[in-house]
PDB file of N, CA and C in Angstrom:
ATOM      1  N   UNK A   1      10.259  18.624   0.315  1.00  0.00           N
ATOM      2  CA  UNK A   1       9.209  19.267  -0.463  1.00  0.00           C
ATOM      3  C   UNK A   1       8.407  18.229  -1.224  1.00  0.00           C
ATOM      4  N   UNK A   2       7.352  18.736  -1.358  1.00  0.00           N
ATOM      5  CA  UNK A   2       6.049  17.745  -2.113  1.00  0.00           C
ATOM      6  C   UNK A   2       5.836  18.154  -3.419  1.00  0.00           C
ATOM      7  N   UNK A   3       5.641  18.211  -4.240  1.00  0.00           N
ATOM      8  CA  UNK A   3       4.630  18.674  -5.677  1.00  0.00           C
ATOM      9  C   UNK A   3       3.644  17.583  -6.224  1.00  0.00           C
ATOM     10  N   UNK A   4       2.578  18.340  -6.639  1.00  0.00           N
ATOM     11  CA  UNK A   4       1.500  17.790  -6.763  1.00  0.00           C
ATOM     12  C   UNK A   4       0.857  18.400  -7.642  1.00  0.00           C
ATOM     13  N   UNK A   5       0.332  17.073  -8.910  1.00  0.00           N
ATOM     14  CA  UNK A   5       0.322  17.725 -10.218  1.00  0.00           C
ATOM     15  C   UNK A   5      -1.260  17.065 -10.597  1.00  0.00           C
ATOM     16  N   UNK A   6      -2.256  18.296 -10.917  1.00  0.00           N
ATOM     17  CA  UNK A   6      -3.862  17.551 -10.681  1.00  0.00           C
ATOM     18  C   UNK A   6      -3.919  17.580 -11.952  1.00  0.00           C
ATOM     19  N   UNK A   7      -4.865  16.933 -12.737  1.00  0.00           N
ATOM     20  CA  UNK A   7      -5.714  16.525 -13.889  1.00  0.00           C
ATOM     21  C   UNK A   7      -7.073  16.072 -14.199  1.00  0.00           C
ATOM     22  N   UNK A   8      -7.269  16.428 -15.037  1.00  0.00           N
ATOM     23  CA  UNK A   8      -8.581  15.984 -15.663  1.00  0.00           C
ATOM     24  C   UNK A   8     -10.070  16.776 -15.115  1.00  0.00           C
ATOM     25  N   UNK A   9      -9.766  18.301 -14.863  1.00  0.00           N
ATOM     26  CA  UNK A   9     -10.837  18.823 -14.772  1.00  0.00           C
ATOM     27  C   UNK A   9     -11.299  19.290 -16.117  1.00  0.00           C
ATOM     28  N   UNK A  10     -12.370  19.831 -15.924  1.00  0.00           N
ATOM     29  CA  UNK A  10     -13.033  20.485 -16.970  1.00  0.00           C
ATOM     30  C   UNK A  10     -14.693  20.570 -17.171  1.00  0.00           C
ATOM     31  N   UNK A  11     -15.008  20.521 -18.228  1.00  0.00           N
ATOM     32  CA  UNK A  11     -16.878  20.844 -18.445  1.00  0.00           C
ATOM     33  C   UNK A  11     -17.431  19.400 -18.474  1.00  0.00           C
ATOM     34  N   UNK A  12     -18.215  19.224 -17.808  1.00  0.00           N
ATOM     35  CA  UNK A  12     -19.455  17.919 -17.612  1.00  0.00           C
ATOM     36  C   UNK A  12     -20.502  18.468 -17.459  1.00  0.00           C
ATOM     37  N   UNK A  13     -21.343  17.622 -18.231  1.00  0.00           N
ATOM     38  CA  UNK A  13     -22.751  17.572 -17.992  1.00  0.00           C
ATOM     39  C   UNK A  13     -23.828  17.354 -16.591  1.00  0.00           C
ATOM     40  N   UNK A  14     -24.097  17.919 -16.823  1.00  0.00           N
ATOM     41  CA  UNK A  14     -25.573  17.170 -15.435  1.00  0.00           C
ATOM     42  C   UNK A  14     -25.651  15.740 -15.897  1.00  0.00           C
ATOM     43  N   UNK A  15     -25.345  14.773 -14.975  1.00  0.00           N
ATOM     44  CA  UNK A  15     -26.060  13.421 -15.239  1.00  0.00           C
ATOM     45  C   UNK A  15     -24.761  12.758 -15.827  1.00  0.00           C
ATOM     46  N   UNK A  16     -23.028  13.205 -16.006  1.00  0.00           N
ATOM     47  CA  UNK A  16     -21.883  13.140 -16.812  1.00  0.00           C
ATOM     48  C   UNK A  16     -20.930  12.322 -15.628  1.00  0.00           C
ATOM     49  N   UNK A  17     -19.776  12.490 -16.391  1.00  0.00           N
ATOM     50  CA  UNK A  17     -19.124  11.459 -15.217  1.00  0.00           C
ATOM     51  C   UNK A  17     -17.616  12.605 -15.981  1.00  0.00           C
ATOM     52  N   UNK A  18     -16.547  12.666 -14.667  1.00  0.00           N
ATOM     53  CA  UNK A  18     -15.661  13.452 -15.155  1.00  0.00           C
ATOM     54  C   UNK A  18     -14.494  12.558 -13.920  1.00  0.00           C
ATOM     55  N   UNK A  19     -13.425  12.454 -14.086  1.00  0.00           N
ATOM     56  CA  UNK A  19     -12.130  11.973 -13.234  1.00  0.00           C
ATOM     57  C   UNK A  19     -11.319  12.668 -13.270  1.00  0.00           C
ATOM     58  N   UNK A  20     -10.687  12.958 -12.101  1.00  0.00           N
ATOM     59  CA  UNK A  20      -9.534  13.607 -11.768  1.00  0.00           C
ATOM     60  C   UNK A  20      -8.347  12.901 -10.937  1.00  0.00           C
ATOM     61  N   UNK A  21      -7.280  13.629 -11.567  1.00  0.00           N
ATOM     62  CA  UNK A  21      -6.047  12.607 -11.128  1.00  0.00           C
ATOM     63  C   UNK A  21      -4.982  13.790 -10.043  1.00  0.00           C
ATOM     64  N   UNK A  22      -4.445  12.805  -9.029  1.00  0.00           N
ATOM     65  CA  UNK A  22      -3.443  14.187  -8.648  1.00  0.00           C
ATOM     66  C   UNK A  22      -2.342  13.393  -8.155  1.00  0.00           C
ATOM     67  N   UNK A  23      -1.219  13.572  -9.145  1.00  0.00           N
ATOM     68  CA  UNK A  23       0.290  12.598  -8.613  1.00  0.00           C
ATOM     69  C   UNK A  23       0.967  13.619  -8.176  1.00  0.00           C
ATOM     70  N   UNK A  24       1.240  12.830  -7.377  1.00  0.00           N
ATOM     71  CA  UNK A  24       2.412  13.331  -5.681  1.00  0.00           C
ATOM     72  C   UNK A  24       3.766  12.843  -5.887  1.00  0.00           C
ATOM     73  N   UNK A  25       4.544  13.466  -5.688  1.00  0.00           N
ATOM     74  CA  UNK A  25       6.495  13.564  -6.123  1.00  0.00           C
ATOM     75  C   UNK A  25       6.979  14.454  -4.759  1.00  0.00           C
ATOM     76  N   UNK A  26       7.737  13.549  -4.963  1.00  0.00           N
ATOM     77  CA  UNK A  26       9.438  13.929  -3.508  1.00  0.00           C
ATOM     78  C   UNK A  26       9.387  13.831  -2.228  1.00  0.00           C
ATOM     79  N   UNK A  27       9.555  14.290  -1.479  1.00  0.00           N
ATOM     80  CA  UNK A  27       9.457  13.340  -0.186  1.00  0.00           C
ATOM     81  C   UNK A  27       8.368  12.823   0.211  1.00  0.00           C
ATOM     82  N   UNK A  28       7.885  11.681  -0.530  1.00  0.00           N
ATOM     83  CA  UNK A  28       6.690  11.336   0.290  1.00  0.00           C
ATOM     84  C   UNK A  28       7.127   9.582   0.742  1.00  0.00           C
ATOM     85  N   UNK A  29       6.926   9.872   1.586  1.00  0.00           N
ATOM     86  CA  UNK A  29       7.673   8.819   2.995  1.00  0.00           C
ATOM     87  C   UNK A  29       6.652   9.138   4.438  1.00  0.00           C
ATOM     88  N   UNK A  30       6.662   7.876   4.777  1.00  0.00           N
ATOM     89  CA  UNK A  30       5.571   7.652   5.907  1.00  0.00           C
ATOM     90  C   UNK A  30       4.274   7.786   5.609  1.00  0.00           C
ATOM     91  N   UNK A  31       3.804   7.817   6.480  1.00  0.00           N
ATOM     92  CA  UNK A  31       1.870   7.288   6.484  1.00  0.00           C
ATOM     93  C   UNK A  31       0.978   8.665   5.894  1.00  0.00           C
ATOM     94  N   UNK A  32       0.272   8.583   5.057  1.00  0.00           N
ATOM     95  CA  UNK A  32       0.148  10.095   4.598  1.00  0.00           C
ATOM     96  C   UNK A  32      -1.661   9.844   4.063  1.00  0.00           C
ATOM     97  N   UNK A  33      -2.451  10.763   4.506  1.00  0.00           N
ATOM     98  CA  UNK A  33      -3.428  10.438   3.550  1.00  0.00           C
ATOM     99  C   UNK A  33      -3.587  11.145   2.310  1.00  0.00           C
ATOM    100  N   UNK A  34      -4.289  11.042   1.457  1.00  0.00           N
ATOM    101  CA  UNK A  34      -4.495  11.270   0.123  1.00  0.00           C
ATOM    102  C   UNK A  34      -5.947  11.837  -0.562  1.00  0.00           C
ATOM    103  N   UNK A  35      -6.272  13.247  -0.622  1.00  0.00           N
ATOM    104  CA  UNK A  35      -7.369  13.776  -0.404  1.00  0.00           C
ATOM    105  C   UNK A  35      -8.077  14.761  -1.251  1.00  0.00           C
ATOM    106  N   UNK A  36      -9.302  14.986  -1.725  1.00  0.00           N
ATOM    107  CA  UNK A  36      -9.848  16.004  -2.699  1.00  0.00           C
ATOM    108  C   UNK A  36     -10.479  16.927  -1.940  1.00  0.00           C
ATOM    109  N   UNK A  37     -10.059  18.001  -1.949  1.00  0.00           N
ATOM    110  CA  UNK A  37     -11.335  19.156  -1.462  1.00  0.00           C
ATOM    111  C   UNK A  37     -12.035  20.613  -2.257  1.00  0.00           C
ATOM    112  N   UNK A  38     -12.594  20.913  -1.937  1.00  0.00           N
ATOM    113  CA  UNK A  38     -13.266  22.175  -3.610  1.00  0.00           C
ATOM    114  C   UNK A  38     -13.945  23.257  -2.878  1.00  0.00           C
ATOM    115  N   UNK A  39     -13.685  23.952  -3.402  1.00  0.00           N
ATOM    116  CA  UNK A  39     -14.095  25.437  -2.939  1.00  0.00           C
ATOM    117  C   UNK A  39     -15.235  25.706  -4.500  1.00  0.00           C
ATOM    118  N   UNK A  40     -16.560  25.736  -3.345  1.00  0.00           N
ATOM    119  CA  UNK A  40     -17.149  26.688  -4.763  1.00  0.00           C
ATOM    120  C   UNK A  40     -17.305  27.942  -4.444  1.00  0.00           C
ATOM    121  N   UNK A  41     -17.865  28.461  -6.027  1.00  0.00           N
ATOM    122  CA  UNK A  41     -17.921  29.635  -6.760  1.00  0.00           C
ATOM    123  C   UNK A  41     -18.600  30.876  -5.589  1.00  0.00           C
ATOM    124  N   UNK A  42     -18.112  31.553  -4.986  1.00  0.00           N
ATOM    125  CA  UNK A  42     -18.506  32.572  -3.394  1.00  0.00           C
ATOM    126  C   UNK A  42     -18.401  32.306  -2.072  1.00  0.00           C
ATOM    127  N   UNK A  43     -17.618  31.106  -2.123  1.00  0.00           N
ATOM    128  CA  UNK A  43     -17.231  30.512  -0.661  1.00  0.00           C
ATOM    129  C   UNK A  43     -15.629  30.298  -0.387  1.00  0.00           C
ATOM    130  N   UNK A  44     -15.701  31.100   0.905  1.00  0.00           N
ATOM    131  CA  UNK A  44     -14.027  31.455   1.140  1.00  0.00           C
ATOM    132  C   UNK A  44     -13.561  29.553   1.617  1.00  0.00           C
ATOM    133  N   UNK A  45     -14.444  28.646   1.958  1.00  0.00           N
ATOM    134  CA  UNK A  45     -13.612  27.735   2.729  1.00  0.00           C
ATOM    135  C   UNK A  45     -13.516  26.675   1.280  1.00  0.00           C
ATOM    136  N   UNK A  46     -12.244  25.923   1.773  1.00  0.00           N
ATOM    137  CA  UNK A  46     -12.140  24.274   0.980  1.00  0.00           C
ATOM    138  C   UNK A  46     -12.982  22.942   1.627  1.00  0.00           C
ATOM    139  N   UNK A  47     -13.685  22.677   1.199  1.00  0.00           N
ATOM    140  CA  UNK A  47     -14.589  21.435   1.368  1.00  0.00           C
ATOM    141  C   UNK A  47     -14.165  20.322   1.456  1.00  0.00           C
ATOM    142  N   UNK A  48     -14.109  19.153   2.338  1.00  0.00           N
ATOM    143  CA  UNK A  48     -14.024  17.632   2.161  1.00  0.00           C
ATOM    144  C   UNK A  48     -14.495  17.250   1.353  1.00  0.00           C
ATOM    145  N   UNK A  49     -14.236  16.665   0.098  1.00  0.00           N
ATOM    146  CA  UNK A  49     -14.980  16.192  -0.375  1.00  0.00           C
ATOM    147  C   UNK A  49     -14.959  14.386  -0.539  1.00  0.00           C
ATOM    148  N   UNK A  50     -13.952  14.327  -1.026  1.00  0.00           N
ATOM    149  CA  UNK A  50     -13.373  12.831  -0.500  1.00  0.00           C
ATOM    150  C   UNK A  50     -11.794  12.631   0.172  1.00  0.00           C
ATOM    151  N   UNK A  51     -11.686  11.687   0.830  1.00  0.00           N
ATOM    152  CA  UNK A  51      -9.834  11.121   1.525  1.00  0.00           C
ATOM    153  C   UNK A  51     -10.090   9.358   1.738  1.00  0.00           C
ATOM    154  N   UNK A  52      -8.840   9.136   1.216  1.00  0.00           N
ATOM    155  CA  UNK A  52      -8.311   7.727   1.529  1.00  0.00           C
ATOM    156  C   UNK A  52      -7.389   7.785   2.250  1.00  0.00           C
ATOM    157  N   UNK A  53      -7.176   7.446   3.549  1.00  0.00           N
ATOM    158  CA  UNK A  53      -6.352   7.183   4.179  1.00  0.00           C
ATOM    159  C   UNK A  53      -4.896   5.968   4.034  1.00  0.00           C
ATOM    160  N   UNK A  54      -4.521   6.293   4.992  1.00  0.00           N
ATOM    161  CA  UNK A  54      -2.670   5.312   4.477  1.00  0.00           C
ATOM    162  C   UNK A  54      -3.427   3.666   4.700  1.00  0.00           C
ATOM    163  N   UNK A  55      -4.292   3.434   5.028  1.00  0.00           N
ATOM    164  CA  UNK A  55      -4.436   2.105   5.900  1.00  0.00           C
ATOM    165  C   UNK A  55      -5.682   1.407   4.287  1.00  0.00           C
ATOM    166  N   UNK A  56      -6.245   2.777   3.426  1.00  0.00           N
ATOM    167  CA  UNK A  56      -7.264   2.188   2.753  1.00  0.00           C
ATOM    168  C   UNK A  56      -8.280   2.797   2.937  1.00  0.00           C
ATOM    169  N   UNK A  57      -8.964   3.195   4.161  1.00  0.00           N
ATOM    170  CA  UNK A  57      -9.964   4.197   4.926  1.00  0.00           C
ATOM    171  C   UNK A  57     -10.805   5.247   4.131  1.00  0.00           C
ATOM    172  N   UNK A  58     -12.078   5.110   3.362  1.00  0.00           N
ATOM    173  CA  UNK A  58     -12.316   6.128   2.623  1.00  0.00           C
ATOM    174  C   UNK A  58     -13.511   7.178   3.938  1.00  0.00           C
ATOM    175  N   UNK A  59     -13.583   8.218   3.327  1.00  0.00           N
ATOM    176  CA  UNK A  59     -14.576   9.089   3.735  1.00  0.00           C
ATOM    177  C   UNK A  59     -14.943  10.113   2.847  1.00  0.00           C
ATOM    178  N   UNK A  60     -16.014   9.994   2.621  1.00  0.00           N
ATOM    179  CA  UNK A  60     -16.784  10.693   1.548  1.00  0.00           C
ATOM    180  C   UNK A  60     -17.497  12.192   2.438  1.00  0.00           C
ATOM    181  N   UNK A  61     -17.602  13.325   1.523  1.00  0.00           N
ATOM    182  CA  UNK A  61     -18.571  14.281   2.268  1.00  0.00           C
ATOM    183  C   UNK A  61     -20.289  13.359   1.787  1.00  0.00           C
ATOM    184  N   UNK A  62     -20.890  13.883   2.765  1.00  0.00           N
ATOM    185  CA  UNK A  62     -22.614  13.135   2.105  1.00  0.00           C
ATOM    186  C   UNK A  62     -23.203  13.743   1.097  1.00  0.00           C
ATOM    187  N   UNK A  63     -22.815  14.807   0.272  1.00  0.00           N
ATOM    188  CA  UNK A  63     -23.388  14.945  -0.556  1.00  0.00           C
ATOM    189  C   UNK A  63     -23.019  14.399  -2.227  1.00  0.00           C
ATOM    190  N   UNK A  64     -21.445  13.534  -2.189  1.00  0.00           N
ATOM    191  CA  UNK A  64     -20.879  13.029  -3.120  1.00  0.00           C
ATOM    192  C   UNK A  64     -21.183  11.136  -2.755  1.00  0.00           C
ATOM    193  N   UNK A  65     -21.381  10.892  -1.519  1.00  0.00           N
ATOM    194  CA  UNK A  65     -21.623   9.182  -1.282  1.00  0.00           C
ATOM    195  C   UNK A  65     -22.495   8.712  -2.204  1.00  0.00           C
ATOM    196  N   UNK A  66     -22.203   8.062  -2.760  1.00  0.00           N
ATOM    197  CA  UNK A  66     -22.770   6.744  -3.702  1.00  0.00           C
ATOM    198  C   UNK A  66     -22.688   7.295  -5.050  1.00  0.00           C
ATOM    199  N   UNK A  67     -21.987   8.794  -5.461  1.00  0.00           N
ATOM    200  CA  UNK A  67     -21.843   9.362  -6.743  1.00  0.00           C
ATOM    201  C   UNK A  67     -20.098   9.447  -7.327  1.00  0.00           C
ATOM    202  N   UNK A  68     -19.379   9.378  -6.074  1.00  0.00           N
ATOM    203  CA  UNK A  68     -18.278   9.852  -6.228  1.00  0.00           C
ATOM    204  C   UNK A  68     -17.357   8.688  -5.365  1.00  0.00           C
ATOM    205  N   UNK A  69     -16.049   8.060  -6.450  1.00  0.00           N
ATOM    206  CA  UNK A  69     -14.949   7.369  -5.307  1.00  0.00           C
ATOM    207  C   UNK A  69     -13.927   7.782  -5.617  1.00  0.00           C
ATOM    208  N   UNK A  70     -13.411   7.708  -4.366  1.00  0.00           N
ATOM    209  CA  UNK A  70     -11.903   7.768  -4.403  1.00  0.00           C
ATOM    210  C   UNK A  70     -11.350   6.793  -4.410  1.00  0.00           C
ATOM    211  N   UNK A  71      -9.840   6.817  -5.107  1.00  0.00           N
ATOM    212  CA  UNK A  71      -8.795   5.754  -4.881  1.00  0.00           C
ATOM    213  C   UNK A  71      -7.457   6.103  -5.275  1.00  0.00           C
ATOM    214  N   UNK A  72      -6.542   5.325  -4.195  1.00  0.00           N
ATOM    215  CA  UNK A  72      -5.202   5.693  -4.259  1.00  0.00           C
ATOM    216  C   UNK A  72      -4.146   4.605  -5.264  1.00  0.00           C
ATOM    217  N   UNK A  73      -2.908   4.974  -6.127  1.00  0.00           N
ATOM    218  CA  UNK A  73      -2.167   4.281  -5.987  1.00  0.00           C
ATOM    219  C   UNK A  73      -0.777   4.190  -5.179  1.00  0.00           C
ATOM    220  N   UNK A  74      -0.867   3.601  -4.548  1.00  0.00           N
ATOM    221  CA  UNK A  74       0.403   3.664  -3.818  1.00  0.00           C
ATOM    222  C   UNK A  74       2.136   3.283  -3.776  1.00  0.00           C
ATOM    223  N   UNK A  75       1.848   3.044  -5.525  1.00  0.00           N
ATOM    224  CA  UNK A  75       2.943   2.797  -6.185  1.00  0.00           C
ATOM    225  C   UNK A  75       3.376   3.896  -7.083  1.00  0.00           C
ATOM    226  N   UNK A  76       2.472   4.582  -7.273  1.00  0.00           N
ATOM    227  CA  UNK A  76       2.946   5.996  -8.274  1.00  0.00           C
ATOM    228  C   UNK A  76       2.253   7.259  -7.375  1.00  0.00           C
ATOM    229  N   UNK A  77       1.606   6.863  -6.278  1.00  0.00           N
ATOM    230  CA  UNK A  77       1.753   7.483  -5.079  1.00  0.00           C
ATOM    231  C   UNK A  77       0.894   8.656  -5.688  1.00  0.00           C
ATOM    232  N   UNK A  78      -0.373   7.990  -6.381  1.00  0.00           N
ATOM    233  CA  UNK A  78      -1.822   9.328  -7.065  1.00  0.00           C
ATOM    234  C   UNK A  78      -2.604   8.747  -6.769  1.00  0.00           C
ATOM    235  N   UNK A  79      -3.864   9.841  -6.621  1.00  0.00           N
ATOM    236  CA  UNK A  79      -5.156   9.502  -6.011  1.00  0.00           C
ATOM    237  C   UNK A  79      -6.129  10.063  -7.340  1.00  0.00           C
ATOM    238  N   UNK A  80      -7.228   9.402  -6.918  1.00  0.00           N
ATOM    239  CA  UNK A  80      -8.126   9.401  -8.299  1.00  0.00           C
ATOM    240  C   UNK A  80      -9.541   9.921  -7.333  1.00  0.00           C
ATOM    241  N   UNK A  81      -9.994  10.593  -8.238  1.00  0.00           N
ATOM    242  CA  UNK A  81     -11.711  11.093  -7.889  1.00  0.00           C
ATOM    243  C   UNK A  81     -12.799  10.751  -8.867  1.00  0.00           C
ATOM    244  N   UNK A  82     -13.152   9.692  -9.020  1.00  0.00           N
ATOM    245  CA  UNK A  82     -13.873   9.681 -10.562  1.00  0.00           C
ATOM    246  C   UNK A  82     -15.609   9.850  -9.617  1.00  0.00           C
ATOM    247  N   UNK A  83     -15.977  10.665 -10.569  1.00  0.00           N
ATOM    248  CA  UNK A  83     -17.293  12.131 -10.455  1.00  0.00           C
ATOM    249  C   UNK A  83     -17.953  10.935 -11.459  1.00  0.00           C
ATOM    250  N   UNK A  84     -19.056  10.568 -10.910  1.00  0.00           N
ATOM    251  CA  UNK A  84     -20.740  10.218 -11.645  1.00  0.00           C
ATOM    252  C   UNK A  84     -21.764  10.806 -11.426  1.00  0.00           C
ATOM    253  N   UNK A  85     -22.802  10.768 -12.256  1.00  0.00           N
ATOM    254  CA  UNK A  85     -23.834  11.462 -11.789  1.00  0.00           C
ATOM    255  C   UNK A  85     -23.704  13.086 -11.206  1.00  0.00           C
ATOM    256  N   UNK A  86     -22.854  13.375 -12.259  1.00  0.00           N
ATOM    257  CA  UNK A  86     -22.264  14.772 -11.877  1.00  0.00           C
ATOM    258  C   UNK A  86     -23.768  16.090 -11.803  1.00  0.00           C
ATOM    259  N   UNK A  87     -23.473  16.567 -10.993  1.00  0.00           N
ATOM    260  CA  UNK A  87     -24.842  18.006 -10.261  1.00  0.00           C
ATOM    261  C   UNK A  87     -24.414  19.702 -10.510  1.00  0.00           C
ATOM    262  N   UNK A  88     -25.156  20.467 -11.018  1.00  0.00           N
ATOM    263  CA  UNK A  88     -24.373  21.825 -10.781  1.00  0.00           C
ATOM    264  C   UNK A  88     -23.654  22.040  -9.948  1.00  0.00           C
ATOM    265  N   UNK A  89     -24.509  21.703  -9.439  1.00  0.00           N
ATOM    266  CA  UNK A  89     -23.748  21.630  -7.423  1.00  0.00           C
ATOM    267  C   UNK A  89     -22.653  21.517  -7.371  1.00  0.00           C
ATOM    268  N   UNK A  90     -21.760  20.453  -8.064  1.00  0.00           N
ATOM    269  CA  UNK A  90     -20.373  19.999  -7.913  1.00  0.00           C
ATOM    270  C   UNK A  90     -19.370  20.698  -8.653  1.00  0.00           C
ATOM    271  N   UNK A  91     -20.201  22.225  -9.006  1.00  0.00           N
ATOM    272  CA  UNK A  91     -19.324  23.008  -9.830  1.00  0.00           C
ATOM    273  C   UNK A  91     -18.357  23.747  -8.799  1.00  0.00           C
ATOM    274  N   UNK A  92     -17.279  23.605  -8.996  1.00  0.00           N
ATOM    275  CA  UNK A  92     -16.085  24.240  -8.091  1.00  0.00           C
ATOM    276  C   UNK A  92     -14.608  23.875  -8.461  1.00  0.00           C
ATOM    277  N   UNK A  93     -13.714  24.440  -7.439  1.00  0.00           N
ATOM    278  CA  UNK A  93     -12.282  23.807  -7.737  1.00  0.00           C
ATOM    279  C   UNK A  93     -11.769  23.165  -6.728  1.00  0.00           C
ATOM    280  N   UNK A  94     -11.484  22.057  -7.585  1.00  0.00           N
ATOM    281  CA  UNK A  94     -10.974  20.773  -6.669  1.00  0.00           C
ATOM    282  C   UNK A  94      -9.768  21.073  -6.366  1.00  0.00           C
ATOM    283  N   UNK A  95      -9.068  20.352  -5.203  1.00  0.00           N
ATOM    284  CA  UNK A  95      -7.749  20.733  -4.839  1.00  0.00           C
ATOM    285  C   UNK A  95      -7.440  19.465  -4.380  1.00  0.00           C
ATOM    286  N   UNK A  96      -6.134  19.033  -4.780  1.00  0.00           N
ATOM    287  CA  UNK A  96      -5.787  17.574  -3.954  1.00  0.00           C
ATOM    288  C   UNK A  96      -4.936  18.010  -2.599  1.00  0.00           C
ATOM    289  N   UNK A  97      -5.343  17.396  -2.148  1.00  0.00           N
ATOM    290  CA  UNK A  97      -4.368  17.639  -0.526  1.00  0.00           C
ATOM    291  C   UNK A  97      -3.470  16.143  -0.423  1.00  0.00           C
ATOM    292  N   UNK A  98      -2.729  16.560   0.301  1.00  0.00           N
ATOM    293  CA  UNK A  98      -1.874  15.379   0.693  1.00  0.00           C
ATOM    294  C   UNK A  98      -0.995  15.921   2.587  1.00  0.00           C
ATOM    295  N   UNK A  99      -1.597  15.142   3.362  1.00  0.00           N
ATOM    296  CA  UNK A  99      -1.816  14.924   4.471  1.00  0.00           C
ATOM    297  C   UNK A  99      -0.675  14.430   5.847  1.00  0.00           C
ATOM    298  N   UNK A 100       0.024  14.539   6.522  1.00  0.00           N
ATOM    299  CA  UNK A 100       0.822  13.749   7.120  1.00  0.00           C
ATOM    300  C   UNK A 100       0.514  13.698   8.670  1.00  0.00           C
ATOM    301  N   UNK A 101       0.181  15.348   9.017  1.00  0.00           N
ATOM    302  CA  UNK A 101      -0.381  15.805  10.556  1.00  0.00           C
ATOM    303  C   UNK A 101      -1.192  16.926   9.677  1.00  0.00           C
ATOM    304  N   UNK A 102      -1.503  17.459  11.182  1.00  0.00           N
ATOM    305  CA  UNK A 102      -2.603  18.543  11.258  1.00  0.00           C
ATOM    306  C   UNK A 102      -1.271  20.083  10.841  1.00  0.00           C
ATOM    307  N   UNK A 103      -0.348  19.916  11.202  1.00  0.00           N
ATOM    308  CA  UNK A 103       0.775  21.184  10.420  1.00  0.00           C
ATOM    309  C   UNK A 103       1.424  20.642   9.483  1.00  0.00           C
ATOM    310  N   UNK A 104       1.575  19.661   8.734  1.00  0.00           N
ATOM    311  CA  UNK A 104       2.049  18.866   7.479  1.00  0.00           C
ATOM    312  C   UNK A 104       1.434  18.366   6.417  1.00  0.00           C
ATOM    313  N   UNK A 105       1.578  19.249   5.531  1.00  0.00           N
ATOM    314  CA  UNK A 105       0.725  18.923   4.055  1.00  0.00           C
ATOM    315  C   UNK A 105       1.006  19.852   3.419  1.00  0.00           C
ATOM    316  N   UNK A 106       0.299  19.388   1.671  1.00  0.00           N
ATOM    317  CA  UNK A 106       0.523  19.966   1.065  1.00  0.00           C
ATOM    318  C   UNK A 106      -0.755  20.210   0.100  1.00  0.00           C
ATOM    319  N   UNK A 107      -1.029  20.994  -0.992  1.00  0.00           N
ATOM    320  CA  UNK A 107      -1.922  21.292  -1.811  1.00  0.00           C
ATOM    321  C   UNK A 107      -1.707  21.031  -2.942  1.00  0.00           C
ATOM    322  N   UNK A 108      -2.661  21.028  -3.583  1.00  0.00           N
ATOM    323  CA  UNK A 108      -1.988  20.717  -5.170  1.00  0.00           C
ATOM    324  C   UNK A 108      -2.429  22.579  -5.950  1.00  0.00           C
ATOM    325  N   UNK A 109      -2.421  22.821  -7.066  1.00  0.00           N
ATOM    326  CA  UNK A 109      -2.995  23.550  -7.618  1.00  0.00           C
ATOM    327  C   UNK A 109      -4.043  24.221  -7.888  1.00  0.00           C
ATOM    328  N   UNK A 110      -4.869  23.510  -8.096  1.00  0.00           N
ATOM    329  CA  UNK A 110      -6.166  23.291  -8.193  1.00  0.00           C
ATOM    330  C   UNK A 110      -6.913  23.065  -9.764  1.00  0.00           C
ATOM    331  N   UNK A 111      -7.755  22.523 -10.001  1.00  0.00           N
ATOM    332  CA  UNK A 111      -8.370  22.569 -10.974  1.00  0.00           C
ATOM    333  C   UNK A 111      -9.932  22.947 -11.455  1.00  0.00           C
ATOM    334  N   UNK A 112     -10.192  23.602 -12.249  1.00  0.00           N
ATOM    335  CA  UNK A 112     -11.796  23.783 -11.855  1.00  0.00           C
ATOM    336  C   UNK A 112     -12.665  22.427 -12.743  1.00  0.00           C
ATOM    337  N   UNK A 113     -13.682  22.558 -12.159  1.00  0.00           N
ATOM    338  CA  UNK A 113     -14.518  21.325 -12.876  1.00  0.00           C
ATOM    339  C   UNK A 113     -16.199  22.822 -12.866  1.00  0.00           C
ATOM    340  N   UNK A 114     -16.859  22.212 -14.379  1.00  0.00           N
ATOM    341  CA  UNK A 114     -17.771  23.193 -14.177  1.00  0.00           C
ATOM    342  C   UNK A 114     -18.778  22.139 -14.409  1.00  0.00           C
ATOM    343  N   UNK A 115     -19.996  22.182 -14.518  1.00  0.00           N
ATOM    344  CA  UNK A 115     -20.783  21.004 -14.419  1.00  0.00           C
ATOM    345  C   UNK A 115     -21.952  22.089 -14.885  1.00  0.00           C
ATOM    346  N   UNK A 116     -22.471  21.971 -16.042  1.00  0.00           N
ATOM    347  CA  UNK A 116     -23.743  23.018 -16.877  1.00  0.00           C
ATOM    348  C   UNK A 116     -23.989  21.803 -18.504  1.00  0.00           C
ATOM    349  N   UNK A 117     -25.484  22.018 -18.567  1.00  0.00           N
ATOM    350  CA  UNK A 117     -25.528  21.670 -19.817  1.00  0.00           C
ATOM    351  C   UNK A 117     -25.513  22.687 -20.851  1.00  0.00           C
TER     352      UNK A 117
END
């Protein structure tokens, strides 16, 4: 079993910068990627929004590139999302994923982030 414990959502501004944290506990062993995705406010699906892969490998969705990075530690085995230039747009709830195959993973909780002045 996995658990996965997210942080640091909440209210930002248009034009704000907000980070989110999501540490991963218990079996995590082997190659795994490490990932944010968000569902907004009337939409049934979860979004890519960013993943770092086991190797380092980032991939951004295009509407967060050059506003938003990800990064992993791989010693306390958490991934980070730090949000710049934050948009209404990016109002939703983030979810950390954590990755092994296409039937292996896990979710985190979720957190909402709202983004209004």
């Amino acid at each position: 079993q996995v658990q996965l414990v997210e942080s640091g959502g909440g209210l930002g501004q248009p034009g704000g910068s907000l980070r989110l944290s999501c540490a991963a506990s218990g079996n995590m062993i082997g190659r795994f990627a490490m990932g944010w995705y968000r569902q907004a406010p009337g939409k049934p699906q979860r979004d890519l929004v960013a993943e770092v892969l086991s190797g380092g490998v980032t991939n951004y969705a295009d509407s967060v590139k050059g506003r938003f990075t990800i990064s992993r530690d791989n010693v306390k085995n958490t991934v980070y999302l730090q949000m710049n230039s934050l948009k209404p747009e990016d109002t939703a709830v983030y979810y950390c994923k954590v990755t092994w195959g296409v039937y292996d993973y896990y979710w985190g909780q979720g957190t909402q982030v709202t983004v209004s002045s």
